[in-house]
C-alpha atoms as a PDB file:
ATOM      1  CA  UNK A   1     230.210  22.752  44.376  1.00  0.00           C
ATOM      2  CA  UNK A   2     231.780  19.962  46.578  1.00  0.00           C
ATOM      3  CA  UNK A   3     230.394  18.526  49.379  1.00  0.00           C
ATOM      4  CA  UNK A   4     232.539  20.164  51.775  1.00  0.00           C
ATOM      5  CA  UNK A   5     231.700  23.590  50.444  1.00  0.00           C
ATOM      6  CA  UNK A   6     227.837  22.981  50.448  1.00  0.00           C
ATOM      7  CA  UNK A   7     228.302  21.821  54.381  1.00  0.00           C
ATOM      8  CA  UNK A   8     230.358  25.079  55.086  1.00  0.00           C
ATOM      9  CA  UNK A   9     227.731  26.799  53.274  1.00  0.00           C
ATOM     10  CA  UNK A  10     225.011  25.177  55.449  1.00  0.00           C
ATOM     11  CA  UNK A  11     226.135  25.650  58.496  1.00  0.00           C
ATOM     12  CA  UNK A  12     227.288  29.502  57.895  1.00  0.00           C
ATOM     13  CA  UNK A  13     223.248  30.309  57.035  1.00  0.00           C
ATOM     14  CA  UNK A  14     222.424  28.314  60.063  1.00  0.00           C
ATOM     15  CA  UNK A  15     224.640  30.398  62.304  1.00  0.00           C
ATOM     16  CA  UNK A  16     223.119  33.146  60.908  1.00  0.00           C
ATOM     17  CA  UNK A  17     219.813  32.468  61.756  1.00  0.00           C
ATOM     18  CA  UNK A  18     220.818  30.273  65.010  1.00  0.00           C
ATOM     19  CA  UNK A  19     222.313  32.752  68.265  1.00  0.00           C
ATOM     20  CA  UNK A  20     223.446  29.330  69.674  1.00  0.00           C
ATOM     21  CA  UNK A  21     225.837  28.516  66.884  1.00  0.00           C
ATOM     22  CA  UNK A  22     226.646  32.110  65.673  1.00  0.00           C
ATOM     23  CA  UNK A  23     229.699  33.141  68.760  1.00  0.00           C
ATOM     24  CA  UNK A  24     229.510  36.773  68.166  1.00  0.00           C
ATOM     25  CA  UNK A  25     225.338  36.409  68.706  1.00  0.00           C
ATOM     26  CA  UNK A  26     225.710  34.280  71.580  1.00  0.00           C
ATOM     27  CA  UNK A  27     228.536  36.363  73.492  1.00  0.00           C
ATOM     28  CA  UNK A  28     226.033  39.420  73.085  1.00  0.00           C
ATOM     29  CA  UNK A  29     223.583  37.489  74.664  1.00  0.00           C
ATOM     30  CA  UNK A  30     225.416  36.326  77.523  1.00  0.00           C
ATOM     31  CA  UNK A  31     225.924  39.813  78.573  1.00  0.00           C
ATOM     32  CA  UNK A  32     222.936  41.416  77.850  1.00  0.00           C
ATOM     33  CA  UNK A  33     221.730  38.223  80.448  1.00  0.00           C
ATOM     34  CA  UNK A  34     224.525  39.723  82.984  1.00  0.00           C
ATOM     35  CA  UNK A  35     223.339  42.765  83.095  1.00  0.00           C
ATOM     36  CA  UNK A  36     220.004  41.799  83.629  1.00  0.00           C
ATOM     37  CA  UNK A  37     221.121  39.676  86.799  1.00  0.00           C
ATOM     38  CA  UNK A  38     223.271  42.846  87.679  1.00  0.00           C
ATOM     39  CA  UNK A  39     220.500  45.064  87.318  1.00  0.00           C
ATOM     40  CA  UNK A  40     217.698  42.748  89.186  1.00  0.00           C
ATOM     41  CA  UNK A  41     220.468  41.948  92.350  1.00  0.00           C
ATOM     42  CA  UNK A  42     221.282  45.392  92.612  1.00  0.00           C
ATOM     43  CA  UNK A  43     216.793  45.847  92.673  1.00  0.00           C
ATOM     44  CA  UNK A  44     216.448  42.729  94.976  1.00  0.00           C
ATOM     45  CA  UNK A  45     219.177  44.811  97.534  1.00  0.00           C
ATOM     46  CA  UNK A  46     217.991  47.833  97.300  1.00  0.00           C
ATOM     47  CA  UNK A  47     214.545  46.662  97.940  1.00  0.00           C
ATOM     48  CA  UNK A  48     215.543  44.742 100.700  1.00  0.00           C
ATOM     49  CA  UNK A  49     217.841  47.541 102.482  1.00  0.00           C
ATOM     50  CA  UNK A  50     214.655  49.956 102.552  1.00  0.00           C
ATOM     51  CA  UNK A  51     212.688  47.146 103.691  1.00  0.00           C
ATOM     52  CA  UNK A  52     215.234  46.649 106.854  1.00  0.00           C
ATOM     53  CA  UNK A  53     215.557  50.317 107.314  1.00  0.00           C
ATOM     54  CA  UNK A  54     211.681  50.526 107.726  1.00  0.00           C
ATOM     55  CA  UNK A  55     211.860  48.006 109.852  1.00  0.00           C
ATOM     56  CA  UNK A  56     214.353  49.320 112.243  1.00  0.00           C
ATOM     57  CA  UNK A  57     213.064  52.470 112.455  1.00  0.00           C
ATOM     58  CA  UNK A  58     209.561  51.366 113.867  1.00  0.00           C
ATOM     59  CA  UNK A  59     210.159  49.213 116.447  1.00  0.00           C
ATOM     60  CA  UNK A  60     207.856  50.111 119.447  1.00  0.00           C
ATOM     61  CA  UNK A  61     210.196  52.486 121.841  1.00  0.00           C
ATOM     62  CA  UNK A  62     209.259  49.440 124.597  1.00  0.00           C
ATOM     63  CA  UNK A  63     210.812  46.670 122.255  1.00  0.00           C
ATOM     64  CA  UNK A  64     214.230  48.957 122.628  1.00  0.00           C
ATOM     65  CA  UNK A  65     213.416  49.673 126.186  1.00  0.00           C
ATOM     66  CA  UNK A  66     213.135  45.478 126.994  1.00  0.00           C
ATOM     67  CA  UNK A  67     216.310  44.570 124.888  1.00  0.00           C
ATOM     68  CA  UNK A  68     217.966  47.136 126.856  1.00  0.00           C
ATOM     69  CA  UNK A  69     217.362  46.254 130.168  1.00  0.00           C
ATOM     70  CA  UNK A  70     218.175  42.453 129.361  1.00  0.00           C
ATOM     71  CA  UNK A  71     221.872  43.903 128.115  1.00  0.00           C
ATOM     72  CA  UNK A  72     222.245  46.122 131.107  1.00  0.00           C
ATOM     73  CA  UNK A  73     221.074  43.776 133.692  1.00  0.00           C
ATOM     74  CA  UNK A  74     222.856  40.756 132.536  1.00  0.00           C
ATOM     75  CA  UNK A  75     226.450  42.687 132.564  1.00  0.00           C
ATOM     76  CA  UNK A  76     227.549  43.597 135.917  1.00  0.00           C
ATOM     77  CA  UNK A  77     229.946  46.061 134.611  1.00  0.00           C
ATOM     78  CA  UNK A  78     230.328  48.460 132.099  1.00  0.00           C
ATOM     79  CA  UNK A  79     232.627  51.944 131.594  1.00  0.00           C
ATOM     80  CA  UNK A  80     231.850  55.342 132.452  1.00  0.00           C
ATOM     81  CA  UNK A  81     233.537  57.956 130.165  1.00  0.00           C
ATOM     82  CA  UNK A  82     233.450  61.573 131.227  1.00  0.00           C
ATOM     83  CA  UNK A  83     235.334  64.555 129.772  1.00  0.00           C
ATOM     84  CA  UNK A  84     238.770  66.096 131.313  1.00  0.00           C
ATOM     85  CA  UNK A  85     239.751  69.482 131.441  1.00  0.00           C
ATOM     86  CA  UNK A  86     241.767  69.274 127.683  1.00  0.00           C
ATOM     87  CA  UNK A  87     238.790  68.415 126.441  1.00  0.00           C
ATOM     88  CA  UNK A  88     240.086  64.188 126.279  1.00  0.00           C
ATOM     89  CA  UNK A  89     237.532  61.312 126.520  1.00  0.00           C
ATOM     90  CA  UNK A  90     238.873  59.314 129.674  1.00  0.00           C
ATOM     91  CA  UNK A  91     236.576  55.834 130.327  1.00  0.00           C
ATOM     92  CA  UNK A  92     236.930  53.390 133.301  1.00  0.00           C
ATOM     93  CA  UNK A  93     235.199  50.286 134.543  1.00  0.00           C
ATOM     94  CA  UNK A  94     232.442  50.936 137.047  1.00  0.00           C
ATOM     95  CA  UNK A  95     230.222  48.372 138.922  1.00  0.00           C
ATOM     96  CA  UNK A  96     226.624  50.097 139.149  1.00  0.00           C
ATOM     97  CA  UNK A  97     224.126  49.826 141.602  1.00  0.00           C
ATOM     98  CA  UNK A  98     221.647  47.299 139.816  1.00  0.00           C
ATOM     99  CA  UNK A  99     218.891  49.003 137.751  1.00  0.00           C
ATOM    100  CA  UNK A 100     215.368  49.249 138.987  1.00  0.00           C
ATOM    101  CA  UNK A 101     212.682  49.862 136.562  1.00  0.00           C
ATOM    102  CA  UNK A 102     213.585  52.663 135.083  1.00  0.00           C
ATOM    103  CA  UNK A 103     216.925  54.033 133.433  1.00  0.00           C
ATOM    104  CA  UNK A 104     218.594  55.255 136.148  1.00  0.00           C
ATOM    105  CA  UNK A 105     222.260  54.925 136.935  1.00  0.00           C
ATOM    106  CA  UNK A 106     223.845  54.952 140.091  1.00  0.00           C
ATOM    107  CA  UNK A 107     227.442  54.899 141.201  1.00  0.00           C
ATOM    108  CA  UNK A 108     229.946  55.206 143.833  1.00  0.00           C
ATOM    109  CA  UNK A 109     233.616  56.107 144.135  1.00  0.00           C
ATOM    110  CA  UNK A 110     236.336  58.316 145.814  1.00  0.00           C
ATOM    111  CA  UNK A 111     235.082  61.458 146.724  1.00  0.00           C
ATOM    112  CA  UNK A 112     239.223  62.619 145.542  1.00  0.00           C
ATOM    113  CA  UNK A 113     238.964  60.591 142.024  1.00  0.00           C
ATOM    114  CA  UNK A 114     239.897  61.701 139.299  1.00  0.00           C
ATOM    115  CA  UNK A 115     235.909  60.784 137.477  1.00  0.00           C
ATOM    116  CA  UNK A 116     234.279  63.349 140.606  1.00  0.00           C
ATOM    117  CA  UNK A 117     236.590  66.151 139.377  1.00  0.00           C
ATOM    118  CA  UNK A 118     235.949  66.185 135.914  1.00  0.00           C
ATOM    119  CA  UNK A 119     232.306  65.499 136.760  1.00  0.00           C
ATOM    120  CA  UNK A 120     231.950  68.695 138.752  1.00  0.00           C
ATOM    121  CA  UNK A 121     233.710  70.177 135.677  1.00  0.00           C
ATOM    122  CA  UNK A 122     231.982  68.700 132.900  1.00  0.00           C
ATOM    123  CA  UNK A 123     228.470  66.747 133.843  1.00  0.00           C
ATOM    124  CA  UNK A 124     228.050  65.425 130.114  1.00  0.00           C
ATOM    125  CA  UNK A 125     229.027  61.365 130.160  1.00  0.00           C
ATOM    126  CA  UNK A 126     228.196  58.346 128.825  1.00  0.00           C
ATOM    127  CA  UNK A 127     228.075  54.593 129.995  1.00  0.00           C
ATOM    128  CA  UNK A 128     228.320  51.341 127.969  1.00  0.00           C
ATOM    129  CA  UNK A 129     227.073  48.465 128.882  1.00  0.00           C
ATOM    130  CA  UNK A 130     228.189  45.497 126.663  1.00  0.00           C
ATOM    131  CA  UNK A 131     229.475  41.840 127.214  1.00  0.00           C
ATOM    132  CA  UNK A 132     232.064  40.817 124.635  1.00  0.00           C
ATOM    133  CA  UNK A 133     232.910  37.242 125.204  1.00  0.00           C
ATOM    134  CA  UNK A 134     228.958  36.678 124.250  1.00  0.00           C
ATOM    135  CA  UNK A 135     228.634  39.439 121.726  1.00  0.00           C
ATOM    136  CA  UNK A 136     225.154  39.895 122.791  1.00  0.00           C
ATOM    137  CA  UNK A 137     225.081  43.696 121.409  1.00  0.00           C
ATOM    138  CA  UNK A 138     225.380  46.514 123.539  1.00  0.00           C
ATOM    139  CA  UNK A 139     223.716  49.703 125.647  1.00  0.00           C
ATOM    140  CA  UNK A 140     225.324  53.317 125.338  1.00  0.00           C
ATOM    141  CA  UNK A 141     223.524  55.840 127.356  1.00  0.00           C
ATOM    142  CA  UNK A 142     224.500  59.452 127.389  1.00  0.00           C
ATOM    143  CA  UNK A 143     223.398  62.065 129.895  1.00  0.00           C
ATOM    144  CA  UNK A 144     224.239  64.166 132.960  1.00  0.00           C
ATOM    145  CA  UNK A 145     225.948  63.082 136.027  1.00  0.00           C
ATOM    146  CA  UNK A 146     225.507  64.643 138.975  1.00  0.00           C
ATOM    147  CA  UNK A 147     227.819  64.057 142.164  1.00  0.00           C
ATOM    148  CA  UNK A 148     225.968  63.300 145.301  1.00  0.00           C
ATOM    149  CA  UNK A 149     227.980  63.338 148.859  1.00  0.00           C
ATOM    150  CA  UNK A 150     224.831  62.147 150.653  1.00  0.00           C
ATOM    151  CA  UNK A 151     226.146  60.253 154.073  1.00  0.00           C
ATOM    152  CA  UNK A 152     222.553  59.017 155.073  1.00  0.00           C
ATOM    153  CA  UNK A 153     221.719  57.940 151.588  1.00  0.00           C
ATOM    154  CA  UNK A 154     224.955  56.276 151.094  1.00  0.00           C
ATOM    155  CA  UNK A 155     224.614  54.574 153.992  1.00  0.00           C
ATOM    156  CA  UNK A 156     221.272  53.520 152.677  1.00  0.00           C
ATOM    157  CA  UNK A 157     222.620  52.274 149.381  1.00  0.00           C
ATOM    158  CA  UNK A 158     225.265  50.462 150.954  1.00  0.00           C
ATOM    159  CA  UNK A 159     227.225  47.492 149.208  1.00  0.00           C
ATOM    160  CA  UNK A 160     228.231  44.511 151.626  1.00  0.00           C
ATOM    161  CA  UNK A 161     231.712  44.617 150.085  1.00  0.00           C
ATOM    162  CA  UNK A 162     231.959  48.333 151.272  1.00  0.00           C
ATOM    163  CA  UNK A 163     232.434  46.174 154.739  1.00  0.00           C
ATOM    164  CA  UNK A 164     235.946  45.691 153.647  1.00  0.00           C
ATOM    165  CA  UNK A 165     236.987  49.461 153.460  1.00  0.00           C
ATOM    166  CA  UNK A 166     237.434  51.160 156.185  1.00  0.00           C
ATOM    167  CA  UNK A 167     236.079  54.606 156.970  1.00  0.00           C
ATOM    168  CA  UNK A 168     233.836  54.082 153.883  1.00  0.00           C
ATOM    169  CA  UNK A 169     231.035  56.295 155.026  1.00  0.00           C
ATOM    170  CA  UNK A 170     233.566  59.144 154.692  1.00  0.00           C
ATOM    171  CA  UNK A 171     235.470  58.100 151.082  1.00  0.00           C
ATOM    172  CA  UNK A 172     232.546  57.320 149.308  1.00  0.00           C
ATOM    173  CA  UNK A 173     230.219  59.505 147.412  1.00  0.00           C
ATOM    174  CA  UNK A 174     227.316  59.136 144.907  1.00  0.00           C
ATOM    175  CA  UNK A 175     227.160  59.856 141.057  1.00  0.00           C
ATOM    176  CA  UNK A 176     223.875  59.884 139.479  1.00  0.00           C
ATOM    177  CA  UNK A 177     223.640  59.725 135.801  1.00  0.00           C
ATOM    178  CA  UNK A 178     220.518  61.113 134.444  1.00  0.00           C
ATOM    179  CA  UNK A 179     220.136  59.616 130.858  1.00  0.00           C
ATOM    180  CA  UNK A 180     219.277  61.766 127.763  1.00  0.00           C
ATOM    181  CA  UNK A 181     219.967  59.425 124.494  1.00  0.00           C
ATOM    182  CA  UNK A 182     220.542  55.404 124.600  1.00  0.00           C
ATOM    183  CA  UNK A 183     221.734  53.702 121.721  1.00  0.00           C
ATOM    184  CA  UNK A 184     220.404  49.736 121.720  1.00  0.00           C
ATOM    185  CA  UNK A 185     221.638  46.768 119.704  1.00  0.00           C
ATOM    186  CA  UNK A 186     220.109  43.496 121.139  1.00  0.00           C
ATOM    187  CA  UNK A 187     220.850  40.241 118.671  1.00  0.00           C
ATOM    188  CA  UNK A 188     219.006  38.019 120.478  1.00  0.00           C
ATOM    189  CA  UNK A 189     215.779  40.455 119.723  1.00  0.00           C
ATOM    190  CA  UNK A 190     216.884  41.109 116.036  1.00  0.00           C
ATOM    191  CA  UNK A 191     217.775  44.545 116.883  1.00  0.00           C
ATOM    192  CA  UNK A 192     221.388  45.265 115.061  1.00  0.00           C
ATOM    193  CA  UNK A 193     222.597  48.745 113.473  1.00  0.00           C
ATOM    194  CA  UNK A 194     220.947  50.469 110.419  1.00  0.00           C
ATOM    195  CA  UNK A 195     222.397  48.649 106.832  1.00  0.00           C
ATOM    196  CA  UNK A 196     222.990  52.147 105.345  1.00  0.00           C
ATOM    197  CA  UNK A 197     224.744  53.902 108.758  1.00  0.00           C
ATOM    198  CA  UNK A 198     224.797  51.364 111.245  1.00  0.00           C
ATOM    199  CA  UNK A 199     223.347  53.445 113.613  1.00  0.00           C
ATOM    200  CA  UNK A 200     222.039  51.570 116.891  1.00  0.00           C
ATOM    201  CA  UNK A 201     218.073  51.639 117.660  1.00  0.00           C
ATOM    202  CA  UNK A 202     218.179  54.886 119.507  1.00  0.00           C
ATOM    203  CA  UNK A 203     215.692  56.516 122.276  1.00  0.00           C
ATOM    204  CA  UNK A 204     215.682  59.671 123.625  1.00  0.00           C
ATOM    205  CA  UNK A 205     214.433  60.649 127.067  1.00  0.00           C
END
């Protein structure tokens, strides 16, 4: 046997017993490695979304209460959608009388707009509260509204701007919003959507 042969030789029973030099061993083993990474990411994940879901779901109701008053107090506006008579969404901005304490919205309008009408109609609403050009996260309350035309309280409740508008005493009425769900995503508090729906931290009164 040459030399050449008994170096062939060599190195063939080496391969053999070596995975490193032996391709079809060492391609093998590079995937049975990948799909032990795949298998232990997909674990790691997994383990992790259940851990966040936990998480979100018990935060103390006050947590969500305090991360919703800092959205709805720092935004001076937000939009009002009610329900008209085909059964159509229809939203517009509203400035609300700032928030006391408690979850309780206040507005006022036109006692001939378009909002009172399908109001009177259809009580169920909803208001969102959110400031975009921040992207703090956001407040949507839904609930009843209830139209108030209350001259002594709205006279009470009076806006200095209302100065402006003449005969305002008689345009203006009230709309209460009585709140029954509020959805809450706060970033600044770490309060952001469910991984596996996205759903927003969520409080019913």
């Amino acid at each position: 046997m040459v030399l050449w042969e008994l170096e062939f030789l060599l190195i063939s029973r080496i391969s053999i017993i070596n995975p490193i030099l032996n391709p079809f061993v060492m391609k093998k083993n590079i995937i049975r490695k990948h799909c032990i990474y795949v298998f232990m990411s997909l674990l790691a994940v997994m383990s992790l979304k259940g851990s966040a879901q936990n998480n979100q779901s018990s935060i103390p109701r006050d947590t969500i209460m305090q991360a919703a008053f800092e959205i709805i107090k720092s935004t001076p506006f937000c939009a009002l959608v009610t329900v008209d008579s085909t059964g159509q969404p229809q939203v517009r901005t509203m400035n609300p009388f700032p928030m006391g304490d408690e979850i309780s919205i206040w507005f006022a309008t036109s006692r001939n707009s378009r909002k009172v009408t399908e109001i009177k109609r259809n009580p169920k609403v909803s208001v969102y509260f959110a400031d975009h050009v921040q992207a703090k996260g956001y407040v949507n309350i839904t609930g009843t509204a209830v139209i108030i035309d209350d001259k002594e309280l709205l006279v009470k409740m009076k806006r200095e701007y209302w100065e402006n508008i003449p005969d305002w005493q008689n345009i203006f009425v009230l709309i209460r919003i009585t709140p029954k769900t509020m959805d809450v995503i706060n970033y600044n508090r770490g309060i952001t959507g469910d991984p596996g729906t996205n759903r927003a931290a969520t409080i019913v009164f």
